[in-house]
PDB file of N, CA and C in Angstrom:
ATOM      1  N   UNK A   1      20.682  -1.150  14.616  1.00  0.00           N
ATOM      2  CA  UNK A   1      20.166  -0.118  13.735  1.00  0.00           C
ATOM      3  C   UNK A   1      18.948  -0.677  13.005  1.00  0.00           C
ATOM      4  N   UNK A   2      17.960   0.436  12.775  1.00  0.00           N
ATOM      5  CA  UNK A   2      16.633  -0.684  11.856  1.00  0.00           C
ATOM      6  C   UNK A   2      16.183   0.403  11.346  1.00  0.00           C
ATOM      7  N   UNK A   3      15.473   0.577   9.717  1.00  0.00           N
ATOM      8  CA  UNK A   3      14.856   1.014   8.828  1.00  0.00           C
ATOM      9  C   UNK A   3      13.883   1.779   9.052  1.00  0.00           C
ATOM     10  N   UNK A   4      13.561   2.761   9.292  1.00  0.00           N
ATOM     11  CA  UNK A   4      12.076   2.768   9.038  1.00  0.00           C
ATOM     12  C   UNK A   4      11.392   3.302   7.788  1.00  0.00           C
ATOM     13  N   UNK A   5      10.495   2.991   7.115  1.00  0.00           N
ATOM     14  CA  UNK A   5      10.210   3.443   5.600  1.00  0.00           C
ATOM     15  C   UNK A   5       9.110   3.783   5.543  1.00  0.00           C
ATOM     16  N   UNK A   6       8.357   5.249   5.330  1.00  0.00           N
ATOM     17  CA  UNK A   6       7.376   5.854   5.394  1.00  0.00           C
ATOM     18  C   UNK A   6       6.814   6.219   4.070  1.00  0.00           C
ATOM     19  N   UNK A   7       5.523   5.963   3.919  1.00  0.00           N
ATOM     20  CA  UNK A   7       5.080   6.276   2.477  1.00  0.00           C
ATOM     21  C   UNK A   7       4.301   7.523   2.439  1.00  0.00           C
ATOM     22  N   UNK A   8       4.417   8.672   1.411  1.00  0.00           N
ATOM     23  CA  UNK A   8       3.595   9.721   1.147  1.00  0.00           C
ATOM     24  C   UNK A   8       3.325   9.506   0.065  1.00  0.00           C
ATOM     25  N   UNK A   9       1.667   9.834  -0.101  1.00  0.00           N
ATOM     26  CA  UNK A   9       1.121  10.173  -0.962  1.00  0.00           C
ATOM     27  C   UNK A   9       0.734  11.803  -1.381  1.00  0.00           C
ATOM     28  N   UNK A  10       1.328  12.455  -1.997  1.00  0.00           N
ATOM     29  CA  UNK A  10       1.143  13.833  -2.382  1.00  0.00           C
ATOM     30  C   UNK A  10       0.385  14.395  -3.611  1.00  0.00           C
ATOM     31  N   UNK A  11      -0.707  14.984  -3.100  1.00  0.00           N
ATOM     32  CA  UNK A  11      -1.931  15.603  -3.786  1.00  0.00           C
ATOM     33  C   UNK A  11      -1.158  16.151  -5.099  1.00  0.00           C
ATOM     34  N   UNK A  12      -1.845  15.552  -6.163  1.00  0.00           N
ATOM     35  CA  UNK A  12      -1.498  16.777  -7.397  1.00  0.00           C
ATOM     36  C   UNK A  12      -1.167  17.745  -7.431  1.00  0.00           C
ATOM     37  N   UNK A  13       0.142  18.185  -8.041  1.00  0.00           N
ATOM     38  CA  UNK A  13       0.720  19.693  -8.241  1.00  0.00           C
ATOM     39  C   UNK A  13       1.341  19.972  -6.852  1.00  0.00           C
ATOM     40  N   UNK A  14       1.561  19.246  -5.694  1.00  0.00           N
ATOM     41  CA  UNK A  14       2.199  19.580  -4.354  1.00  0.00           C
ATOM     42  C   UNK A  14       3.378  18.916  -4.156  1.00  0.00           C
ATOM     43  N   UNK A  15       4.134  18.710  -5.498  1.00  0.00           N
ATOM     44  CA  UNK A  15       5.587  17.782  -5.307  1.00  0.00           C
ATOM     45  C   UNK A  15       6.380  19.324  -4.574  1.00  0.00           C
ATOM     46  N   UNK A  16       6.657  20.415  -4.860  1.00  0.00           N
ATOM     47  CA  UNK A  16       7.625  21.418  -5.271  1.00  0.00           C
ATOM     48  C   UNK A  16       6.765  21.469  -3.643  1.00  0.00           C
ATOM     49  N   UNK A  17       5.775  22.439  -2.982  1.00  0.00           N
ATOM     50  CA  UNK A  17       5.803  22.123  -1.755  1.00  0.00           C
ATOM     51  C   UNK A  17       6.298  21.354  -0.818  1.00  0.00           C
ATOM     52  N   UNK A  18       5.352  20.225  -1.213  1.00  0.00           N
ATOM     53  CA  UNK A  18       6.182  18.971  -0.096  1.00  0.00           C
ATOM     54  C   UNK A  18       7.762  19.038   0.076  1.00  0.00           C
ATOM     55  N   UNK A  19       8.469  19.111  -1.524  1.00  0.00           N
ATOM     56  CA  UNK A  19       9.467  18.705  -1.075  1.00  0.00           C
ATOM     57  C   UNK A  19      10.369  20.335  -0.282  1.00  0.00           C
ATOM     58  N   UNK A  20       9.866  21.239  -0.799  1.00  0.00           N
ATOM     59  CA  UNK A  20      10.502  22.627   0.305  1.00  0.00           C
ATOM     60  C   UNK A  20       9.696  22.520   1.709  1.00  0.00           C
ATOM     61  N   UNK A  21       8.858  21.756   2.247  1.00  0.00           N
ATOM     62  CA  UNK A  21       8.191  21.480   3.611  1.00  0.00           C
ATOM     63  C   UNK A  21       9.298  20.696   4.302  1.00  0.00           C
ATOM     64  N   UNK A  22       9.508  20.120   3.378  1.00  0.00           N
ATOM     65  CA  UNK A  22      10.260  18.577   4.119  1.00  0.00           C
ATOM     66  C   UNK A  22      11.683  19.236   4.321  1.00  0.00           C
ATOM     67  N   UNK A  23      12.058  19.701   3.250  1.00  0.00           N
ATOM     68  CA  UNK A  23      13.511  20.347   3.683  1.00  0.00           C
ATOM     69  C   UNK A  23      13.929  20.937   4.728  1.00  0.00           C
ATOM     70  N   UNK A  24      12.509  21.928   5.006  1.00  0.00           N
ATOM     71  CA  UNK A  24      12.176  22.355   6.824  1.00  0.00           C
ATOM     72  C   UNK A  24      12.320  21.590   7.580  1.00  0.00           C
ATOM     73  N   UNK A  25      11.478  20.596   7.621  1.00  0.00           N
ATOM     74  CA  UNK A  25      10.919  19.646   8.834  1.00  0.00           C
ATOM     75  C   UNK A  25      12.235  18.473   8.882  1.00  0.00           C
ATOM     76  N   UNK A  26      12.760  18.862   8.054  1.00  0.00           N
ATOM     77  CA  UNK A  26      14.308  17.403   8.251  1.00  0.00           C
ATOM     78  C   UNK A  26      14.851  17.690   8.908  1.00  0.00           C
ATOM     79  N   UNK A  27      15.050  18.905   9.523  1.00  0.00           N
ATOM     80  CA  UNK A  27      16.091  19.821  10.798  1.00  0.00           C
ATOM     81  C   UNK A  27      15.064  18.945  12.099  1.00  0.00           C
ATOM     82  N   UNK A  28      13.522  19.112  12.041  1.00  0.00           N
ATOM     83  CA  UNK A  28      13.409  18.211  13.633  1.00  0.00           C
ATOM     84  C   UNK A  28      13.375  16.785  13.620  1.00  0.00           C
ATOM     85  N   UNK A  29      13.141  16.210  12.362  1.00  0.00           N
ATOM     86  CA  UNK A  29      14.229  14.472  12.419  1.00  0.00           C
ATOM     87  C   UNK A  29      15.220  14.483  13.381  1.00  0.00           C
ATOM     88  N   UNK A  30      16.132  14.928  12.048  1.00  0.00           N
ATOM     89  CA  UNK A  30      17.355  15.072  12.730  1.00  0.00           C
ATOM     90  C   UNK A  30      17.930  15.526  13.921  1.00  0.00           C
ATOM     91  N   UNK A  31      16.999  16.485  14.676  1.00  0.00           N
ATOM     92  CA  UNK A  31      17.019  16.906  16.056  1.00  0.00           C
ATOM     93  C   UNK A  31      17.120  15.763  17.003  1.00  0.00           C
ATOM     94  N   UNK A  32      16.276  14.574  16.865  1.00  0.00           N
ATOM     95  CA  UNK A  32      15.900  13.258  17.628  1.00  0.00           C
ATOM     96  C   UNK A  32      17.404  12.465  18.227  1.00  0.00           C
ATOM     97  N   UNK A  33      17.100  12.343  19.592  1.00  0.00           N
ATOM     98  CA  UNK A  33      18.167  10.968  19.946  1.00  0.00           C
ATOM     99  C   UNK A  33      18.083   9.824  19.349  1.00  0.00           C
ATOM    100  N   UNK A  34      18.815   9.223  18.851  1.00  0.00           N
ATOM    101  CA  UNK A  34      18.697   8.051  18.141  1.00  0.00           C
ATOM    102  C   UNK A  34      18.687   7.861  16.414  1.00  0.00           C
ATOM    103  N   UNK A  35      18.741   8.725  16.100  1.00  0.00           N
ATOM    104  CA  UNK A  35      18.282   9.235  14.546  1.00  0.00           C
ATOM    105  C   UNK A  35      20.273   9.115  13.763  1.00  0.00           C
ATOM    106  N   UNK A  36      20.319   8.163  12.953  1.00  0.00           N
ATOM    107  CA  UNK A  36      21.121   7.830  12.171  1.00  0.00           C
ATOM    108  C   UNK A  36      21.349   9.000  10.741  1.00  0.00           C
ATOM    109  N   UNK A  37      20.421   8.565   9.893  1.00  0.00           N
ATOM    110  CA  UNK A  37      20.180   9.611   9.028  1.00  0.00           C
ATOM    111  C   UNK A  37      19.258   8.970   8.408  1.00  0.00           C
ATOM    112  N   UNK A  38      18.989  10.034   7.022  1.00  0.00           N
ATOM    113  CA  UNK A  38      17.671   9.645   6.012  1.00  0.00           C
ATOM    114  C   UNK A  38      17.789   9.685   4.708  1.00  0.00           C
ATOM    115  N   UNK A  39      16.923   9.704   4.027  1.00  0.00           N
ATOM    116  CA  UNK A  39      17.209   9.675   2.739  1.00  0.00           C
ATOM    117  C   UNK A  39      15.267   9.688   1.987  1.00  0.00           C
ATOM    118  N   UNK A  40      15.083  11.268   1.291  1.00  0.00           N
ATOM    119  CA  UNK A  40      13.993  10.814   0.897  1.00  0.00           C
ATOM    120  C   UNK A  40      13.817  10.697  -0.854  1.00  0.00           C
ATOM    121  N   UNK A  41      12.791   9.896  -1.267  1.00  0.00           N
ATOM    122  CA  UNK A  41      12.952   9.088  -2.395  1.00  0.00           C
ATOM    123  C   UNK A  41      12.141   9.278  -3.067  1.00  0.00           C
ATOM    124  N   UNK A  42      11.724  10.017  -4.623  1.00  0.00           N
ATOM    125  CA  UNK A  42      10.345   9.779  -5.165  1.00  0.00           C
ATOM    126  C   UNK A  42      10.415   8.901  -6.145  1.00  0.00           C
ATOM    127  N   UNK A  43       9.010   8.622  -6.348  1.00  0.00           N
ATOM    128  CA  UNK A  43       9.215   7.521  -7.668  1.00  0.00           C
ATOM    129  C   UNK A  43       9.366   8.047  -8.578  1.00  0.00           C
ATOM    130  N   UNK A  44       9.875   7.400  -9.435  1.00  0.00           N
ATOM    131  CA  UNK A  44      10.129   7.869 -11.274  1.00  0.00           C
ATOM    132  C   UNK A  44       8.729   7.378 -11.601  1.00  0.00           C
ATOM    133  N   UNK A  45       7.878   6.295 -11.537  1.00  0.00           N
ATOM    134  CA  UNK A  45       7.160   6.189 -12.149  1.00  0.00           C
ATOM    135  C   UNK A  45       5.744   6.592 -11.522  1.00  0.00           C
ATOM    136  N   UNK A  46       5.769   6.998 -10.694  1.00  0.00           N
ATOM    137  CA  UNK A  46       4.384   7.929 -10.118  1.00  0.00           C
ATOM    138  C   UNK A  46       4.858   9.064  -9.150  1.00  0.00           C
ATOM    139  N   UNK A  47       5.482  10.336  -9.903  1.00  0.00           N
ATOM    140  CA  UNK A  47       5.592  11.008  -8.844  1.00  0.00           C
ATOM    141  C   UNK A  47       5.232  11.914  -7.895  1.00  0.00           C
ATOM    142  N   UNK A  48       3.504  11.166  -7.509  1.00  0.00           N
ATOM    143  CA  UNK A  48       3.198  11.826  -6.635  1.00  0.00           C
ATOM    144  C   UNK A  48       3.620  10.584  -5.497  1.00  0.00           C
ATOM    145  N   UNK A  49       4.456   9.370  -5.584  1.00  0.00           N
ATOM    146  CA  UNK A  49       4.637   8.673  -4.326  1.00  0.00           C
ATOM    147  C   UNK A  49       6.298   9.141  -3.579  1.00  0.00           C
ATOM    148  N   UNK A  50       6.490   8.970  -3.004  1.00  0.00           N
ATOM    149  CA  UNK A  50       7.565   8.987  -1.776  1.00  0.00           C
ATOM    150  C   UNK A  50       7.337   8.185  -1.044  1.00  0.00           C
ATOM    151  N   UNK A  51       8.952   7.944  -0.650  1.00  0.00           N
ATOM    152  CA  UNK A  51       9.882   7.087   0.311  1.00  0.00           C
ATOM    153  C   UNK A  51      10.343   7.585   1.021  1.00  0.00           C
ATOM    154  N   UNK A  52      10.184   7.944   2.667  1.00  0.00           N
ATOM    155  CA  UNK A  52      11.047   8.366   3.141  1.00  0.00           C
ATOM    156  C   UNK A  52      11.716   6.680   4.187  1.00  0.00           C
ATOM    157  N   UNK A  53      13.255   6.665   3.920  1.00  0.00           N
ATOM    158  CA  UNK A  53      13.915   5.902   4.719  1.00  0.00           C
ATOM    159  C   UNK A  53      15.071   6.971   5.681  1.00  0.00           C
ATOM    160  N   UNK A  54      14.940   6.185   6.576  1.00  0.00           N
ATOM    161  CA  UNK A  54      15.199   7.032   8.331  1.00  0.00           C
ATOM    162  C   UNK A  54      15.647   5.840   9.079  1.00  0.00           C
ATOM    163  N   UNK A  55      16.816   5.699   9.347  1.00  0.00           N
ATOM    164  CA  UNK A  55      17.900   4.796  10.088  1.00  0.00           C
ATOM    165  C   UNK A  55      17.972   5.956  11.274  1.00  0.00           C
ATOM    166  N   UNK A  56      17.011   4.816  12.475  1.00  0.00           N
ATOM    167  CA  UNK A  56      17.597   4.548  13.955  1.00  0.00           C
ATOM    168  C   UNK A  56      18.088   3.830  14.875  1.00  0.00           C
ATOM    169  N   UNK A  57      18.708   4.219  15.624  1.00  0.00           N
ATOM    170  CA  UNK A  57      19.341   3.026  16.901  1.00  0.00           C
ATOM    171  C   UNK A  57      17.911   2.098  16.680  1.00  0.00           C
ATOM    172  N   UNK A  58      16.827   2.438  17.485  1.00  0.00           N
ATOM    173  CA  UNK A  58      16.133   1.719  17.610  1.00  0.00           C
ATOM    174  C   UNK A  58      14.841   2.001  17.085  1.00  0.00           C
ATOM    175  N   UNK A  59      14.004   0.736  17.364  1.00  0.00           N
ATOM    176  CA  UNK A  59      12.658   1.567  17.125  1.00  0.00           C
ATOM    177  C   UNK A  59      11.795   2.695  17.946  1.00  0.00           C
ATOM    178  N   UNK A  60      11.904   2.435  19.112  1.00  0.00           N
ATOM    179  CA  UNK A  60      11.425   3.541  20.086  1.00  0.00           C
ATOM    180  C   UNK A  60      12.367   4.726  19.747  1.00  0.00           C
ATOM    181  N   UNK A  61      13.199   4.968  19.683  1.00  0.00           N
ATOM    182  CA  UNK A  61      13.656   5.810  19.227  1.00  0.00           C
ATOM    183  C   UNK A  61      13.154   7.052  18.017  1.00  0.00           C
ATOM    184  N   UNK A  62      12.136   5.945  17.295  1.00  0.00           N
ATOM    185  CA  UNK A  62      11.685   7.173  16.515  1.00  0.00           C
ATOM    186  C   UNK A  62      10.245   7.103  17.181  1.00  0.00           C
ATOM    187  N   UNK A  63       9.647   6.008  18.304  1.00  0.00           N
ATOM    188  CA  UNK A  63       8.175   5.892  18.080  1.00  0.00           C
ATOM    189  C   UNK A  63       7.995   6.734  19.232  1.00  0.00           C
ATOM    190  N   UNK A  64       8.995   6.791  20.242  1.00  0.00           N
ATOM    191  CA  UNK A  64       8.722   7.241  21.566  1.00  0.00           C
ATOM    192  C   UNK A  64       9.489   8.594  21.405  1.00  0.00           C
ATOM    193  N   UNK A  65      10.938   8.555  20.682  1.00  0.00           N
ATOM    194  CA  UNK A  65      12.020  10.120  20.669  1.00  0.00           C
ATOM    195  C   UNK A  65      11.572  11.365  20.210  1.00  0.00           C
ATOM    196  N   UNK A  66      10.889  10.410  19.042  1.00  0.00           N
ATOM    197  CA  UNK A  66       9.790  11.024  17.983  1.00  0.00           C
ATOM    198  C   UNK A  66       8.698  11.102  17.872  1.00  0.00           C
ATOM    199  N   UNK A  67       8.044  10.549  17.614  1.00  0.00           N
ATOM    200  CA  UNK A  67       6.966  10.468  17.564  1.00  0.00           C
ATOM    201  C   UNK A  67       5.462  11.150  18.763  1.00  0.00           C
ATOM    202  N   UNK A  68       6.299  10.910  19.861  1.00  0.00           N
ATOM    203  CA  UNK A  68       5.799  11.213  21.278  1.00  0.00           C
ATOM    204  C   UNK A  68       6.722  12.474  21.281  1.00  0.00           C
ATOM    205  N   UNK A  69       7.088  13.258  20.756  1.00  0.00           N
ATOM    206  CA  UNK A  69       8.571  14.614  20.899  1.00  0.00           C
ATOM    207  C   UNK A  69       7.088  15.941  20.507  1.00  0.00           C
ATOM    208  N   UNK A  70       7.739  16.901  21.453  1.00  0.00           N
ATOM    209  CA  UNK A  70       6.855  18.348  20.673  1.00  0.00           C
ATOM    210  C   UNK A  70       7.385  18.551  19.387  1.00  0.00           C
ATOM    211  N   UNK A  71       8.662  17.660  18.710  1.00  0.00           N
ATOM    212  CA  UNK A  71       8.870  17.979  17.497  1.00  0.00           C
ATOM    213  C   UNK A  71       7.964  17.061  16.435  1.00  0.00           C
ATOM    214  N   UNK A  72       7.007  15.766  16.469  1.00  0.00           N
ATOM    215  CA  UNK A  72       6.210  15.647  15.832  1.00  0.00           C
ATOM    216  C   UNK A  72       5.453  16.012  15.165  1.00  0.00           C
ATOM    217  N   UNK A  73       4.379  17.279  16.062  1.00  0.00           N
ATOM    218  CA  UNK A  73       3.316  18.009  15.719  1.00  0.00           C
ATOM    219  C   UNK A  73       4.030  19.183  14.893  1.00  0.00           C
ATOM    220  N   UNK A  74       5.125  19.420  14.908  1.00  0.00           N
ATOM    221  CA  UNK A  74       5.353  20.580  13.534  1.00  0.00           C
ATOM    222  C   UNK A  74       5.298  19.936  12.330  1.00  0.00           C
ATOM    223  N   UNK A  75       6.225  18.704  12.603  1.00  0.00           N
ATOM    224  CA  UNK A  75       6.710  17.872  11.045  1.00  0.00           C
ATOM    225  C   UNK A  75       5.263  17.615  10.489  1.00  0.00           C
ATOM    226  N   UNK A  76       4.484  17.422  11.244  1.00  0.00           N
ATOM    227  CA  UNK A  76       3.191  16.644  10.531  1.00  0.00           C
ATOM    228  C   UNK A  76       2.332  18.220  10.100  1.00  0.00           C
ATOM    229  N   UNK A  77       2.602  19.281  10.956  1.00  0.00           N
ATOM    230  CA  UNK A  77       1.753  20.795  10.471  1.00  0.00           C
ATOM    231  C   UNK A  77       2.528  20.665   8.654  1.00  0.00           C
ATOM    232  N   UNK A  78       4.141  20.647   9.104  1.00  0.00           N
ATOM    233  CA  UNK A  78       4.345  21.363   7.707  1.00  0.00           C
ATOM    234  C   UNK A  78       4.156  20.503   6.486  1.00  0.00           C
ATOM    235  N   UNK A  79       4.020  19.092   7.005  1.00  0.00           N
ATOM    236  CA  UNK A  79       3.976  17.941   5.606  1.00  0.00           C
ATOM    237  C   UNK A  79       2.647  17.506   5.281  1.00  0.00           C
ATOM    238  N   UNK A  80       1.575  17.618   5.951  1.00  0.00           N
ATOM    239  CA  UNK A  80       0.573  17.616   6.549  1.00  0.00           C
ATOM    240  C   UNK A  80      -0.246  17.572   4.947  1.00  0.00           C
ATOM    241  N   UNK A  81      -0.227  19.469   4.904  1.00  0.00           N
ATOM    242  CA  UNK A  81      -1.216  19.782   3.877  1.00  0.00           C
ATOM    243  C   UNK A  81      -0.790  19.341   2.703  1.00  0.00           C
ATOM    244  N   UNK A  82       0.265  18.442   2.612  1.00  0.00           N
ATOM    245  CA  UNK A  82       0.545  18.421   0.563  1.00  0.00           C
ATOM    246  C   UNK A  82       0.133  16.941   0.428  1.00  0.00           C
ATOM    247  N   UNK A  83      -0.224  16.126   1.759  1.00  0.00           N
ATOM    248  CA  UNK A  83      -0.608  14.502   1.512  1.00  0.00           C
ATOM    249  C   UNK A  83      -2.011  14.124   1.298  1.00  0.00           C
ATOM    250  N   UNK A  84      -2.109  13.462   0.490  1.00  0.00           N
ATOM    251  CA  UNK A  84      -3.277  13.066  -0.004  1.00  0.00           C
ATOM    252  C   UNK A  84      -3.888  11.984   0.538  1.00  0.00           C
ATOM    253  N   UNK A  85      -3.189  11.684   1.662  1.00  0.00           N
ATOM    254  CA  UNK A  85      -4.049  10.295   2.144  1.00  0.00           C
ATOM    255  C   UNK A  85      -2.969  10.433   3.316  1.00  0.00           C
ATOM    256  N   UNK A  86      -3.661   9.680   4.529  1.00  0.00           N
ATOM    257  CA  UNK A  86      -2.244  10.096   6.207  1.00  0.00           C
ATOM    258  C   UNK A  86      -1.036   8.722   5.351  1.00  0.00           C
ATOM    259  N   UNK A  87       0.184   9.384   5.864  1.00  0.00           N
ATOM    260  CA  UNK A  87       1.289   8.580   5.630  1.00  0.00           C
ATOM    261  C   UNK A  87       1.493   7.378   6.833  1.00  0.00           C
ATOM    262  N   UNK A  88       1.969   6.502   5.998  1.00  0.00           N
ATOM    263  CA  UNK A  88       2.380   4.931   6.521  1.00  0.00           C
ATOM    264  C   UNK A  88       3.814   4.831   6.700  1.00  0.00           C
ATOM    265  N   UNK A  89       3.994   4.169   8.078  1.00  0.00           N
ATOM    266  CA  UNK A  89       5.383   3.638   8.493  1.00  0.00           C
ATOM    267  C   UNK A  89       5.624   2.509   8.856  1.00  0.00           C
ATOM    268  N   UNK A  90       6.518   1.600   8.245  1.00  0.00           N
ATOM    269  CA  UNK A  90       6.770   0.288   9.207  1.00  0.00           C
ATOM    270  C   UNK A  90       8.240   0.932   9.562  1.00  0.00           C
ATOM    271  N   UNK A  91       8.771  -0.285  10.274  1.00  0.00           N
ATOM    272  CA  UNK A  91      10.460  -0.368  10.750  1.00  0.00           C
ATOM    273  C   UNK A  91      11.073  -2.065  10.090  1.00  0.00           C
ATOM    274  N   UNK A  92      12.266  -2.275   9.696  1.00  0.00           N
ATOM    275  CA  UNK A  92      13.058  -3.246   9.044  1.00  0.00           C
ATOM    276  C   UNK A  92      14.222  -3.366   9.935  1.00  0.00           C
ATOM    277  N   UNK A  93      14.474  -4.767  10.105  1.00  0.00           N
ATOM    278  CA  UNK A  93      15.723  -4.313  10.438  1.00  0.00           C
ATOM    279  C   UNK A  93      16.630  -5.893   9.217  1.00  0.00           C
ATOM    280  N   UNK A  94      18.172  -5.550   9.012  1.00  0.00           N
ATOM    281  CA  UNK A  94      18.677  -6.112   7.864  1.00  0.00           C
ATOM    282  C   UNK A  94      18.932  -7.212   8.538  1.00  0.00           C
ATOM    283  N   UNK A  95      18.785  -8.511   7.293  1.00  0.00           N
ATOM    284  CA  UNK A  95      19.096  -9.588   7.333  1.00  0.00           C
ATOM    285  C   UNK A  95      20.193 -10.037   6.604  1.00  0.00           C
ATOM    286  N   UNK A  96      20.412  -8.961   5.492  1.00  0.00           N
ATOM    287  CA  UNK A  96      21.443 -10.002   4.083  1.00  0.00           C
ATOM    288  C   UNK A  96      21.824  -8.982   3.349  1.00  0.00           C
ATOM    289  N   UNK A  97      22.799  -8.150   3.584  1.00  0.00           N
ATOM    290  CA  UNK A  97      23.360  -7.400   3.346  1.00  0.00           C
ATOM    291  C   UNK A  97      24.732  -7.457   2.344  1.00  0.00           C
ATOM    292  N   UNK A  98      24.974  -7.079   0.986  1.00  0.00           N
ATOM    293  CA  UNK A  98      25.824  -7.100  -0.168  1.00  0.00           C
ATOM    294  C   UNK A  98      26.538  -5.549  -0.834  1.00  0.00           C
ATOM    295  N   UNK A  99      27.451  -5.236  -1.004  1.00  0.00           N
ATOM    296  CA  UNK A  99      28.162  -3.969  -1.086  1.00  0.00           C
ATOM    297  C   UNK A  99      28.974  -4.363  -2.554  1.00  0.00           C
ATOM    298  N   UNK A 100      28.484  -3.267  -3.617  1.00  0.00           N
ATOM    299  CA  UNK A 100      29.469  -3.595  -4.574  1.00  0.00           C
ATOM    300  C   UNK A 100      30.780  -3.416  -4.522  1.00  0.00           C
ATOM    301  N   UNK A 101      31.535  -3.729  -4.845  1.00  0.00           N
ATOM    302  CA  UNK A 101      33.371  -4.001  -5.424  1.00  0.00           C
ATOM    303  C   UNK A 101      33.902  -3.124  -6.544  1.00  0.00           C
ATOM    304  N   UNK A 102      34.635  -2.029  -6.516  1.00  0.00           N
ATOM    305  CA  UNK A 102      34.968  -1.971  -7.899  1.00  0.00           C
ATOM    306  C   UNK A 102      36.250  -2.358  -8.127  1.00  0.00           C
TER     307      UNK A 102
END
């Protein structure tokens, strides 16, 4: 399984868009072979930034399942117009992993 963590930058006043775009476009994520689940994240202290983290089997999985998928070109139509700069992705995969106890 490995990480992938994508950064948006969202234009002033386009939080409430983006985030009803994305709510759309999470149905063709999730459409993908290989696709674990996600989780998207804004900052408290600048919130025009976002996190999106997206657990897949692999990496091709999102670069080739996805990325190369006719479901790409929607996700990027509908998230498209609220980013202020093109979004960034790497992939992680875990080394050192700790779970709290209660």
């Amino acid at each position: 399984m490995i990480l992938e963590i994508a950064n948006f930058r969202i234009e002033p006043g386009g939080n409430a868009g983006f985030e009803a775009a994305f709510a759309t476009a999470q149905a063709l994520l999730a459409a993908t072979p290989g696709y674990i689940d996600h989780a998207l994240q804004r900052c408290i202290e600048d919130a025009g930034e976002y996190r999106l983290l997206v657990h897949w089997n692999t990496v091709d999985d999102h670069m080739q399942g996805f990325r190369q998928s006719q479901r790409f070109p929607q996700w990027r139509a509908l998230l498209q117009p609220f980013c202020a700069a093109t979004p960034s992705a790497l992939h992680f995969e875990r080394v050192i992993a700790n779970h709290a106890t209660s």
